[in-house]
C-alpha atoms as a PDB file:
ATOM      1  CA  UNK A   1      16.175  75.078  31.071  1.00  0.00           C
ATOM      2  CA  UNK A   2      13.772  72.458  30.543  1.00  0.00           C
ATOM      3  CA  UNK A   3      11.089  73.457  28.279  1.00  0.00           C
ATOM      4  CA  UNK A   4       8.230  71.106  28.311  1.00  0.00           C
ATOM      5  CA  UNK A   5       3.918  71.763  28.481  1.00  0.00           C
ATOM      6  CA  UNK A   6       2.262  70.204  31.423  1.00  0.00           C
ATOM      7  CA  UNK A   7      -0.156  68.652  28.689  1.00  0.00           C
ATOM      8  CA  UNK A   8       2.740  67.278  26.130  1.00  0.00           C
ATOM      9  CA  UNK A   9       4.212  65.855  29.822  1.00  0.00           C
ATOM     10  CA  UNK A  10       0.705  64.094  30.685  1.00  0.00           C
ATOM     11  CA  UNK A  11       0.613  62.805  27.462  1.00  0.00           C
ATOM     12  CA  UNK A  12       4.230  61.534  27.035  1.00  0.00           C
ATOM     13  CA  UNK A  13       2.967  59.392  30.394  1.00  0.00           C
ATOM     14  CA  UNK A  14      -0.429  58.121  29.321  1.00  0.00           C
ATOM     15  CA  UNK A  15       1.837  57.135  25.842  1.00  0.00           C
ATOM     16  CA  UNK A  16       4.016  55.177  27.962  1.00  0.00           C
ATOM     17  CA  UNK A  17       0.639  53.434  29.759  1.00  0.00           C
ATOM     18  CA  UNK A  18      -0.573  52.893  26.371  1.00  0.00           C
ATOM     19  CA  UNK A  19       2.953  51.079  25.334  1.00  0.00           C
ATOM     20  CA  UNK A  20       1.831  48.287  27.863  1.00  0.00           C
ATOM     21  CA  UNK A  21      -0.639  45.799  27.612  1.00  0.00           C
ATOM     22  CA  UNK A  22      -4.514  46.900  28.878  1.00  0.00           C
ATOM     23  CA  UNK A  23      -5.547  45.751  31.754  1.00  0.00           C
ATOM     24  CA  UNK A  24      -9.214  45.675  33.636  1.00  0.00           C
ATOM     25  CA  UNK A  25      -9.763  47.698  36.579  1.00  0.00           C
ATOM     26  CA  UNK A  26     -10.708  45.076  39.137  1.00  0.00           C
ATOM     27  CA  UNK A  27     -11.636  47.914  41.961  1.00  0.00           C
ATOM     28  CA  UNK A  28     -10.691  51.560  42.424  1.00  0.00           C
ATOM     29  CA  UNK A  29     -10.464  53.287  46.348  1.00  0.00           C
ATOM     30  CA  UNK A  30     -10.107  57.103  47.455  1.00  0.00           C
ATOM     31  CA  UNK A  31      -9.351  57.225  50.490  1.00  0.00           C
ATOM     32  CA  UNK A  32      -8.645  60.284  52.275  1.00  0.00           C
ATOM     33  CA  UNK A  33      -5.143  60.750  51.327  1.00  0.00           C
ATOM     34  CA  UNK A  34      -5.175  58.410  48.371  1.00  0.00           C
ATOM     35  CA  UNK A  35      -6.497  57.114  45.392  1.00  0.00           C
ATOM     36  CA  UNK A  36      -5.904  53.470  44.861  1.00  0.00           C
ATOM     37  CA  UNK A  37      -6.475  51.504  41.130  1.00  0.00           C
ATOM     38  CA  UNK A  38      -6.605  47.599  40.666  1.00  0.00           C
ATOM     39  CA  UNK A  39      -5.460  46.016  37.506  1.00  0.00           C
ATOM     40  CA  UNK A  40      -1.998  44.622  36.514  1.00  0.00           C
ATOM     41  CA  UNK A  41      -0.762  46.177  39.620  1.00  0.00           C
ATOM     42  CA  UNK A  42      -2.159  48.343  42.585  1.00  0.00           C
ATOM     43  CA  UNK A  43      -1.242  51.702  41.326  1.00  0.00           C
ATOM     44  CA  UNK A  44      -1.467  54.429  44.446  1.00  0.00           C
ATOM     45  CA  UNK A  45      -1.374  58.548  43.505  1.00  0.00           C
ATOM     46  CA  UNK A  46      -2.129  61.100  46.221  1.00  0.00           C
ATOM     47  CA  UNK A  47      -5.622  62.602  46.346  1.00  0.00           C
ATOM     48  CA  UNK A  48      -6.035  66.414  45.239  1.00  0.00           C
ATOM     49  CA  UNK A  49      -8.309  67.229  47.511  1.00  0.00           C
ATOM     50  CA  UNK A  50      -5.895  65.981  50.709  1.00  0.00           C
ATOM     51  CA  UNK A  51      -3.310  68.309  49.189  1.00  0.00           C
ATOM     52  CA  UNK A  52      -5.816  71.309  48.394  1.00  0.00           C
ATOM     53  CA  UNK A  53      -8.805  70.968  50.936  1.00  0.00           C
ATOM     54  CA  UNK A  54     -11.736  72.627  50.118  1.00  0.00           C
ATOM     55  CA  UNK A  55     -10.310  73.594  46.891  1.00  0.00           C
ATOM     56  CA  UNK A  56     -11.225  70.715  44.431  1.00  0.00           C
ATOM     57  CA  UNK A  57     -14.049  68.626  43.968  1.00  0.00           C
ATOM     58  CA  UNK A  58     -14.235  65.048  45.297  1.00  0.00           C
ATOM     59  CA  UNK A  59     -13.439  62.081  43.415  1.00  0.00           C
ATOM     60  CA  UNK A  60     -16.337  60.754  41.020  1.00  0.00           C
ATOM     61  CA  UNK A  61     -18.527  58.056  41.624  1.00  0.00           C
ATOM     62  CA  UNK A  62     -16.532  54.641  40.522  1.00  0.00           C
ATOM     63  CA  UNK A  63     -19.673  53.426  38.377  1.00  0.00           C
ATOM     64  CA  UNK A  64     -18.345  56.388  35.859  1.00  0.00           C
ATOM     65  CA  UNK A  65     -15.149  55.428  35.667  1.00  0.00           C
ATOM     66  CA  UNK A  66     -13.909  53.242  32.437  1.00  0.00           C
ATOM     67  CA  UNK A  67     -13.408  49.199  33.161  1.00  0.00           C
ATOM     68  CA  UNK A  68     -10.240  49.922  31.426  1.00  0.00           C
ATOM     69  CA  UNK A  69      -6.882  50.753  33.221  1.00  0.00           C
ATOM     70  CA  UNK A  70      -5.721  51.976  29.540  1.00  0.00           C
ATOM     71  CA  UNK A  71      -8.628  54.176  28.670  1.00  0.00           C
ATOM     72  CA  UNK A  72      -8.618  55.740  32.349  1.00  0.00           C
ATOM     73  CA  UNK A  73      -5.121  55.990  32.342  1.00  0.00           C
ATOM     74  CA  UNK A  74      -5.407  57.956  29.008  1.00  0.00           C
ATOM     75  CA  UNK A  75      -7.695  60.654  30.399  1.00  0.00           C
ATOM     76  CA  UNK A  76      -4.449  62.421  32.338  1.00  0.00           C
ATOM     77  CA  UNK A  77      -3.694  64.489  30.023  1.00  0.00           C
ATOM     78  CA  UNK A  78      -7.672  66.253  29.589  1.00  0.00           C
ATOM     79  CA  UNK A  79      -7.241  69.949  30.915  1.00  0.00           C
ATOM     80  CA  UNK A  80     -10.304  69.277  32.504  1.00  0.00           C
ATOM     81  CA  UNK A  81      -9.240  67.047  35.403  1.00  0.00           C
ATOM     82  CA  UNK A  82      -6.226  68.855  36.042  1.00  0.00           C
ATOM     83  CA  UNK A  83      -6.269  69.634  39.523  1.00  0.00           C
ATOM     84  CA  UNK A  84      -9.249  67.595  40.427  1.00  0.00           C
ATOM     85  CA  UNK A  85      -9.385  63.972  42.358  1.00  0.00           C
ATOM     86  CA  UNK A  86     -10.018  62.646  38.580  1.00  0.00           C
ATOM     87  CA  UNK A  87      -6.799  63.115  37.751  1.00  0.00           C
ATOM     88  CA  UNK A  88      -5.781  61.201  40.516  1.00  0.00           C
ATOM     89  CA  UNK A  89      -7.632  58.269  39.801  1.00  0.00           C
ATOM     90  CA  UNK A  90      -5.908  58.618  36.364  1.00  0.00           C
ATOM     91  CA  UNK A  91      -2.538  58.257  37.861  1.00  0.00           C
ATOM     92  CA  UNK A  92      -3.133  55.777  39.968  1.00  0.00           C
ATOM     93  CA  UNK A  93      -4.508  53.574  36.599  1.00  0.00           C
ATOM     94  CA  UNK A  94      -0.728  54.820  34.900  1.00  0.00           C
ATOM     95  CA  UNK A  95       0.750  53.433  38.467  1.00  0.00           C
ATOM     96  CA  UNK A  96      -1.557  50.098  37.648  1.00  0.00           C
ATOM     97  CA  UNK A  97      -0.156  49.372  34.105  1.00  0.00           C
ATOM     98  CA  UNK A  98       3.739  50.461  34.646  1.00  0.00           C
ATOM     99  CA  UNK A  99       5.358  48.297  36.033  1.00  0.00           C
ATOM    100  CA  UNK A 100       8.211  48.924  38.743  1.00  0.00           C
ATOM    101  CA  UNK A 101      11.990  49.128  37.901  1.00  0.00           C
ATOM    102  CA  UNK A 102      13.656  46.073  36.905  1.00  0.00           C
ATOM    103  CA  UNK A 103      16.552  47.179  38.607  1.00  0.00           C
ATOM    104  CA  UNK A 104      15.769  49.975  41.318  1.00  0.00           C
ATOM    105  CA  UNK A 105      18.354  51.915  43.007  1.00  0.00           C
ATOM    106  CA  UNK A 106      19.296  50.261  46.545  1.00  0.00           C
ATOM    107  CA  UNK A 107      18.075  53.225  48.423  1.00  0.00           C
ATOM    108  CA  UNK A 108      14.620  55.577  48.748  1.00  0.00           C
ATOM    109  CA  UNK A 109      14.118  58.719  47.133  1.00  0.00           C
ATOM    110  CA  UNK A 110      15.249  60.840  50.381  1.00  0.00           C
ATOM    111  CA  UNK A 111      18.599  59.580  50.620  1.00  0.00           C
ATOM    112  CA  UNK A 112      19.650  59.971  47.436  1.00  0.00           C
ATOM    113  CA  UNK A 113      18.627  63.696  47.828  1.00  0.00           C
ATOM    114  CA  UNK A 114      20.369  63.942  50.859  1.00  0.00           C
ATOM    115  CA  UNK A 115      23.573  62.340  49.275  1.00  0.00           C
ATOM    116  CA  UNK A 116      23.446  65.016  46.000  1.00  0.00           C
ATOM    117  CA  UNK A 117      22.783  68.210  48.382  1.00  0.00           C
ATOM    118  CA  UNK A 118      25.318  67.481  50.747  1.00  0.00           C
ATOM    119  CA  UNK A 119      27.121  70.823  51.227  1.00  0.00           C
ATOM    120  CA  UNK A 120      24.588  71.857  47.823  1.00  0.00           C
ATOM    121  CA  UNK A 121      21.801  74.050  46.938  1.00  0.00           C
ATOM    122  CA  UNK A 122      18.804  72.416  47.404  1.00  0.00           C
ATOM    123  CA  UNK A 123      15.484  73.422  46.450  1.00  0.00           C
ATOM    124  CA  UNK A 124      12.394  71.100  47.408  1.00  0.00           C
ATOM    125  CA  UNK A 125       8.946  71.026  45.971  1.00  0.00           C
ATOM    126  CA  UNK A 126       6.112  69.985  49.126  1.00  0.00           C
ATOM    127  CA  UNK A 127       7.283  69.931  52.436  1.00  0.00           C
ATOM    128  CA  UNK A 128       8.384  66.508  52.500  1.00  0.00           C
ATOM    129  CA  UNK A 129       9.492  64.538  56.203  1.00  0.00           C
ATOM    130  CA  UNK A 130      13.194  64.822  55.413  1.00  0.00           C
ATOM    131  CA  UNK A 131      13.467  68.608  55.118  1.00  0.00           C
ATOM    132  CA  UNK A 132      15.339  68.608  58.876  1.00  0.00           C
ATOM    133  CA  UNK A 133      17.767  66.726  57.854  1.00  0.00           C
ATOM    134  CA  UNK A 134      18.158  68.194  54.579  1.00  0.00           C
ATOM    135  CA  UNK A 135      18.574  71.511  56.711  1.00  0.00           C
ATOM    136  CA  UNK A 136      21.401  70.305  58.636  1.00  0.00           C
ATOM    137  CA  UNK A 137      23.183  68.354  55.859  1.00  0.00           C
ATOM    138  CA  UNK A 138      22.840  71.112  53.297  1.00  0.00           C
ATOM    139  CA  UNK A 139      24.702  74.887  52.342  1.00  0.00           C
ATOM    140  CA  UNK A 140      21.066  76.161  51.194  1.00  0.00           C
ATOM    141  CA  UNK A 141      17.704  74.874  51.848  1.00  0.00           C
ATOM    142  CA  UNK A 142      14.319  76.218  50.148  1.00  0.00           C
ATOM    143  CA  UNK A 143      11.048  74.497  50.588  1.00  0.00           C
ATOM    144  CA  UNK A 144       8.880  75.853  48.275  1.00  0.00           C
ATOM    145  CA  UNK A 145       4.803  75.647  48.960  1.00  0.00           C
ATOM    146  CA  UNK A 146       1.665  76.754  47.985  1.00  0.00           C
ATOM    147  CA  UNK A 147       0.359  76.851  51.026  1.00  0.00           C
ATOM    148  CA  UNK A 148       3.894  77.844  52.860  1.00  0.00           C
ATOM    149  CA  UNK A 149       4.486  77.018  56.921  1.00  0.00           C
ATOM    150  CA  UNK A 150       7.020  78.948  58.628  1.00  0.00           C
ATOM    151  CA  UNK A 151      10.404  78.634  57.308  1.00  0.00           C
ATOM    152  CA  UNK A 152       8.792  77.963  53.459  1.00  0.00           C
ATOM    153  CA  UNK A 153       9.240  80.038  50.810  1.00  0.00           C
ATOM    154  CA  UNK A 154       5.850  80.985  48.628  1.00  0.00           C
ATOM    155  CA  UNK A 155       5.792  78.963  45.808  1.00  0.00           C
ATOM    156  CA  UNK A 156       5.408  81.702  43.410  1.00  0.00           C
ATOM    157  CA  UNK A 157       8.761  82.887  43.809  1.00  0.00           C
ATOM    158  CA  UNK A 158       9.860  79.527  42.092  1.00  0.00           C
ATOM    159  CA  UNK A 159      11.339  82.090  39.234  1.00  0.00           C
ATOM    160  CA  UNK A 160      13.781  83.499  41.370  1.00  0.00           C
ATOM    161  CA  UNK A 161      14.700  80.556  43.938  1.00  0.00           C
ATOM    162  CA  UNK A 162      14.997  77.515  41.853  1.00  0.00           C
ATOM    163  CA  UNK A 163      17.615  78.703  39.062  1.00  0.00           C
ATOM    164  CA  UNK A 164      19.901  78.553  42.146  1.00  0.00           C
ATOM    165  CA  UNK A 165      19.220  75.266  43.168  1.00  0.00           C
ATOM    166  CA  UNK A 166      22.257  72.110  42.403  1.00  0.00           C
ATOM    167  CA  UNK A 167      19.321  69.943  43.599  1.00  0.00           C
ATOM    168  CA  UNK A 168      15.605  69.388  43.150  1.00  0.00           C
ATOM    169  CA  UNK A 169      13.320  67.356  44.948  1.00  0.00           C
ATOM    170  CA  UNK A 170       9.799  67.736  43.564  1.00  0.00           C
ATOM    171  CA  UNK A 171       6.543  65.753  44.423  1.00  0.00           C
ATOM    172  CA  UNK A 172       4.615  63.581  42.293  1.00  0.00           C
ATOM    173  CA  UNK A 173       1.701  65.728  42.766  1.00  0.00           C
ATOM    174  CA  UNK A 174       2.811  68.954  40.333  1.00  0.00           C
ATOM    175  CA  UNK A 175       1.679  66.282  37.740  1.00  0.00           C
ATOM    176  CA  UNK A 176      -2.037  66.336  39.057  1.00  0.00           C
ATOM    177  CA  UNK A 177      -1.522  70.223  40.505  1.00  0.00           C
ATOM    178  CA  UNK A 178      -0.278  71.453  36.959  1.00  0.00           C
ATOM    179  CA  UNK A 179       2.610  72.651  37.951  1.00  0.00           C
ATOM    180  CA  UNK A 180       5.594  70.627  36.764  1.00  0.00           C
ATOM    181  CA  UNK A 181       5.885  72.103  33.337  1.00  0.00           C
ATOM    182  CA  UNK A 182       6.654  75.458  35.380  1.00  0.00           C
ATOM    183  CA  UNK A 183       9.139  74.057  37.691  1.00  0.00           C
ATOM    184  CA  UNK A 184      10.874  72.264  35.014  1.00  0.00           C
ATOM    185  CA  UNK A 185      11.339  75.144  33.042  1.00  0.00           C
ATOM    186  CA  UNK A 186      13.258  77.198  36.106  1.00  0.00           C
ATOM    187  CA  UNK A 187      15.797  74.336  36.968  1.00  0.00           C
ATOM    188  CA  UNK A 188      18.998  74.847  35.545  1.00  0.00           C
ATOM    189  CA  UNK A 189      19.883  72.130  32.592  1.00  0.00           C
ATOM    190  CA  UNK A 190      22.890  70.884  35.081  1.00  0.00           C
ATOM    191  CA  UNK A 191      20.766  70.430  38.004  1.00  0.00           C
ATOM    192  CA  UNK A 192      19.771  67.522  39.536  1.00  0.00           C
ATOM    193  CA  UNK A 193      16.034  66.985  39.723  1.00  0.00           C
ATOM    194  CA  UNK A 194      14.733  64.062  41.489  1.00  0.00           C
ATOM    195  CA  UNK A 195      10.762  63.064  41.797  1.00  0.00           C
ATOM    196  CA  UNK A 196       9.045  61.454  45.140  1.00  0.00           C
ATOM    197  CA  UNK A 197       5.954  60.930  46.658  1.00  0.00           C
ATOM    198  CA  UNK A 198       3.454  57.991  45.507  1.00  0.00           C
ATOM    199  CA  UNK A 199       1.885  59.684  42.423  1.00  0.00           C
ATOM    200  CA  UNK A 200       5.324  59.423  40.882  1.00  0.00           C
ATOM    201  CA  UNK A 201       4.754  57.205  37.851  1.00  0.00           C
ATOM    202  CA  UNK A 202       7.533  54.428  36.443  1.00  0.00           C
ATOM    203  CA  UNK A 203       7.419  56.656  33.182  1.00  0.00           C
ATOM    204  CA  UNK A 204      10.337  56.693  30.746  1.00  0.00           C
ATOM    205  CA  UNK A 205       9.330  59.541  29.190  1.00  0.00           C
ATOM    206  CA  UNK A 206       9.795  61.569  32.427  1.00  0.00           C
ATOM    207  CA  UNK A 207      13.674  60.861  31.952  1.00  0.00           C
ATOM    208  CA  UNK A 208      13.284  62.854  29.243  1.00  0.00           C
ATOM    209  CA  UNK A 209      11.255  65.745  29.997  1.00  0.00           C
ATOM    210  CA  UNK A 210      14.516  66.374  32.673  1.00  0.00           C
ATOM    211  CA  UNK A 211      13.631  64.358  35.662  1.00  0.00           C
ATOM    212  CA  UNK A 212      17.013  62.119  36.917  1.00  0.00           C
ATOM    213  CA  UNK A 213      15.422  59.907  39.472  1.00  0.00           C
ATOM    214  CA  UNK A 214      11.850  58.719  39.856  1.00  0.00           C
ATOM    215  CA  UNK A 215      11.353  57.689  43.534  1.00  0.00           C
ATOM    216  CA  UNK A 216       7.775  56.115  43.596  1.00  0.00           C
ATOM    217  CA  UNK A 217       6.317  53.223  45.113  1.00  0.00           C
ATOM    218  CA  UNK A 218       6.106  49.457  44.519  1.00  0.00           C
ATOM    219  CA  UNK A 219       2.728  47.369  46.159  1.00  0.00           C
ATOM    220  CA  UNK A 220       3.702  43.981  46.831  1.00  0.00           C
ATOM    221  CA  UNK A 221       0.313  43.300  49.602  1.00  0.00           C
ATOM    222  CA  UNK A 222      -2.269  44.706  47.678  1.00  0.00           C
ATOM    223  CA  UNK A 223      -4.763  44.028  49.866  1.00  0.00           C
ATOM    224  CA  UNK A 224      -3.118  46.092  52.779  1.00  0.00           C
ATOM    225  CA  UNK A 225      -2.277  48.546  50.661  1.00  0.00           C
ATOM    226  CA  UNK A 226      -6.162  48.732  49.936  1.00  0.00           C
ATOM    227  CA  UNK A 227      -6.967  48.348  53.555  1.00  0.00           C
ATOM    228  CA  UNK A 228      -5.098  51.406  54.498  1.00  0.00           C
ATOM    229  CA  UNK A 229      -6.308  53.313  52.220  1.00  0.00           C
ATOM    230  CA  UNK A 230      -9.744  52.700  53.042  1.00  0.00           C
ATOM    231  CA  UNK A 231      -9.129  53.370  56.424  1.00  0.00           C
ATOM    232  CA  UNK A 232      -7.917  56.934  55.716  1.00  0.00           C
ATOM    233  CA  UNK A 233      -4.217  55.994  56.426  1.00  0.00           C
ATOM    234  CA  UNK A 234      -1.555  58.246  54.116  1.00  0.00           C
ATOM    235  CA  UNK A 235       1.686  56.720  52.446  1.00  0.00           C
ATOM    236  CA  UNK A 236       4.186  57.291  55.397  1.00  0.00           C
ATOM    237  CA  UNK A 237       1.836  54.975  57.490  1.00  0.00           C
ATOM    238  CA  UNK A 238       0.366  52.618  54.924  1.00  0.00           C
ATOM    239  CA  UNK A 239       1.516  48.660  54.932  1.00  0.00           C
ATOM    240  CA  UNK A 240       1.823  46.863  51.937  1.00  0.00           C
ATOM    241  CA  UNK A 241       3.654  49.417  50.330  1.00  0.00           C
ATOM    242  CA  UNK A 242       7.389  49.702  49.585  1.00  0.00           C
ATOM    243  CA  UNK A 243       9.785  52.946  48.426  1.00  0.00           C
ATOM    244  CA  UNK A 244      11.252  52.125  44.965  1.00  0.00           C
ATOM    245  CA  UNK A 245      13.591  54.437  43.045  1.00  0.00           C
ATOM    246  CA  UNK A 246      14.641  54.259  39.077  1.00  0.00           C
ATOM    247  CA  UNK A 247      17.631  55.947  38.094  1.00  0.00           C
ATOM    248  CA  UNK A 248      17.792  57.673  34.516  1.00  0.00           C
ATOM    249  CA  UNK A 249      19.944  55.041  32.231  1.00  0.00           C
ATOM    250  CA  UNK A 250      23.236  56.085  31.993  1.00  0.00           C
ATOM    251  CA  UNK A 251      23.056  58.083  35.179  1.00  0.00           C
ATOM    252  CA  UNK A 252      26.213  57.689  37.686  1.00  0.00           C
ATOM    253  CA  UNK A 253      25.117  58.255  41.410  1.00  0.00           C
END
């Protein structure tokens, strides 16, 4: 099992923005679905309160935030944001310093869970767009969700459904949620654990807190990125935005 605290994973990731050179925040955006930060790059992280309506506060006024990508970057791993559109901001400033893959896989996120849980157990984290197909391609499906639709399995029972799993496909967002240390800890060392969604950081460290591919997002137009994101629009409909997936080194797929 992998036996990590959410905190000592935040931190590991704000180390790794730190490892980078600083860069100023040049504008910041919450949309309704996501948080957008300016600086070395456009970093993008799904809002909190989209995922959890009602349940968190909004994002702060901009004026509070630090002109530093570094310093806001380095407020992820504060207990006191956890869950909160803060936090988001935060990862969208670790998403502005990291820079993408040098050498990212040749295919999204999806497909390379759909190649893995082929005739597999597969266990999935959010209720992502593939999970059809996964259904028909797979022995086992579980889609696990706080907030379960019909078909989904409570995410509480994580204890009991994930040790099964040969595959795991979790979303970026259990690092804003606090709920990846959990998770982590219930996956079986041999399984294969792979992390999507636009929240998902570029973050070495990640590799080794057990994660085997990080499937996150590159922004080469900015300024549609920005747009879209103003406009309300979420990642599956946002231009300016492309899928871009790092494979642990060493890793054969």
């Amino acid at each position: 099992m992998r036996r990590h605290s959410q905190r000592d994973i935040l931190q590991a990731i704000a180390d790794d923005a730190r490892a980078v050179p600083d860069a100023a925040i040049t504008g910041t955006t919450t949309g309704t679905c996501l948080a957008a930060v300016s600086a070395r790059y456009c970093g993008l992280a799904s809002l909190v309160s989209h995922i959890a309506p009602g349940l968190v506060p909004a994002a702060p006024a901009t004026d509070s935030l630090p002109s530093s990508a570094r310093e806001l970057a380095a407020t992820l791993p504060d207990p006191a944001i956890a869950n909160t559109d803060f936090a988001s901001l935060a990862m969208a400033a670790v998403n502005a310093l990291l820079p993408p893959p040098e050498q990212p896989l040749d295919r999204p996120g999806q497909d390379i869970v759909l190649a893995r849980g082929k005739g597999a157990k597969v266990a999935v984290i959010g209720h992502f767009p593939f999970v059809d197909d996964l259904r028909r391609a797979c022995a086992q499906v579980w889609v696990l969700e706080k907030r379960p639709r019909p078909g989904d399995v409570d995410a509480s029972r994580a204890g009991e459904i994930l040790p099964l799993a040969d595959v795991v496909a979790v979303t970026g967002t259990t690092l804003l949620n606090g709920s990846l240390a959990g998770i982590l800890s219930h996956c079986r060392d041999d399984a294969f654990v792979v992390m999507l969604g636009p929240s998902t950081p570029f973050a070495p460290s990640l590799f080794a807190c057990g994660l085997d591919v990080l499937a996150g997002c590159a922004v080469p137009d900015p300024e549609a990125a920005l747009a879209g994101s103003r406009a309300g629009k979420c990642f599956k409909g946002l231009a300016g935005v492309r899928q871009a997936a790092w494979a642990r080194p060493g890793l054969a797929l």
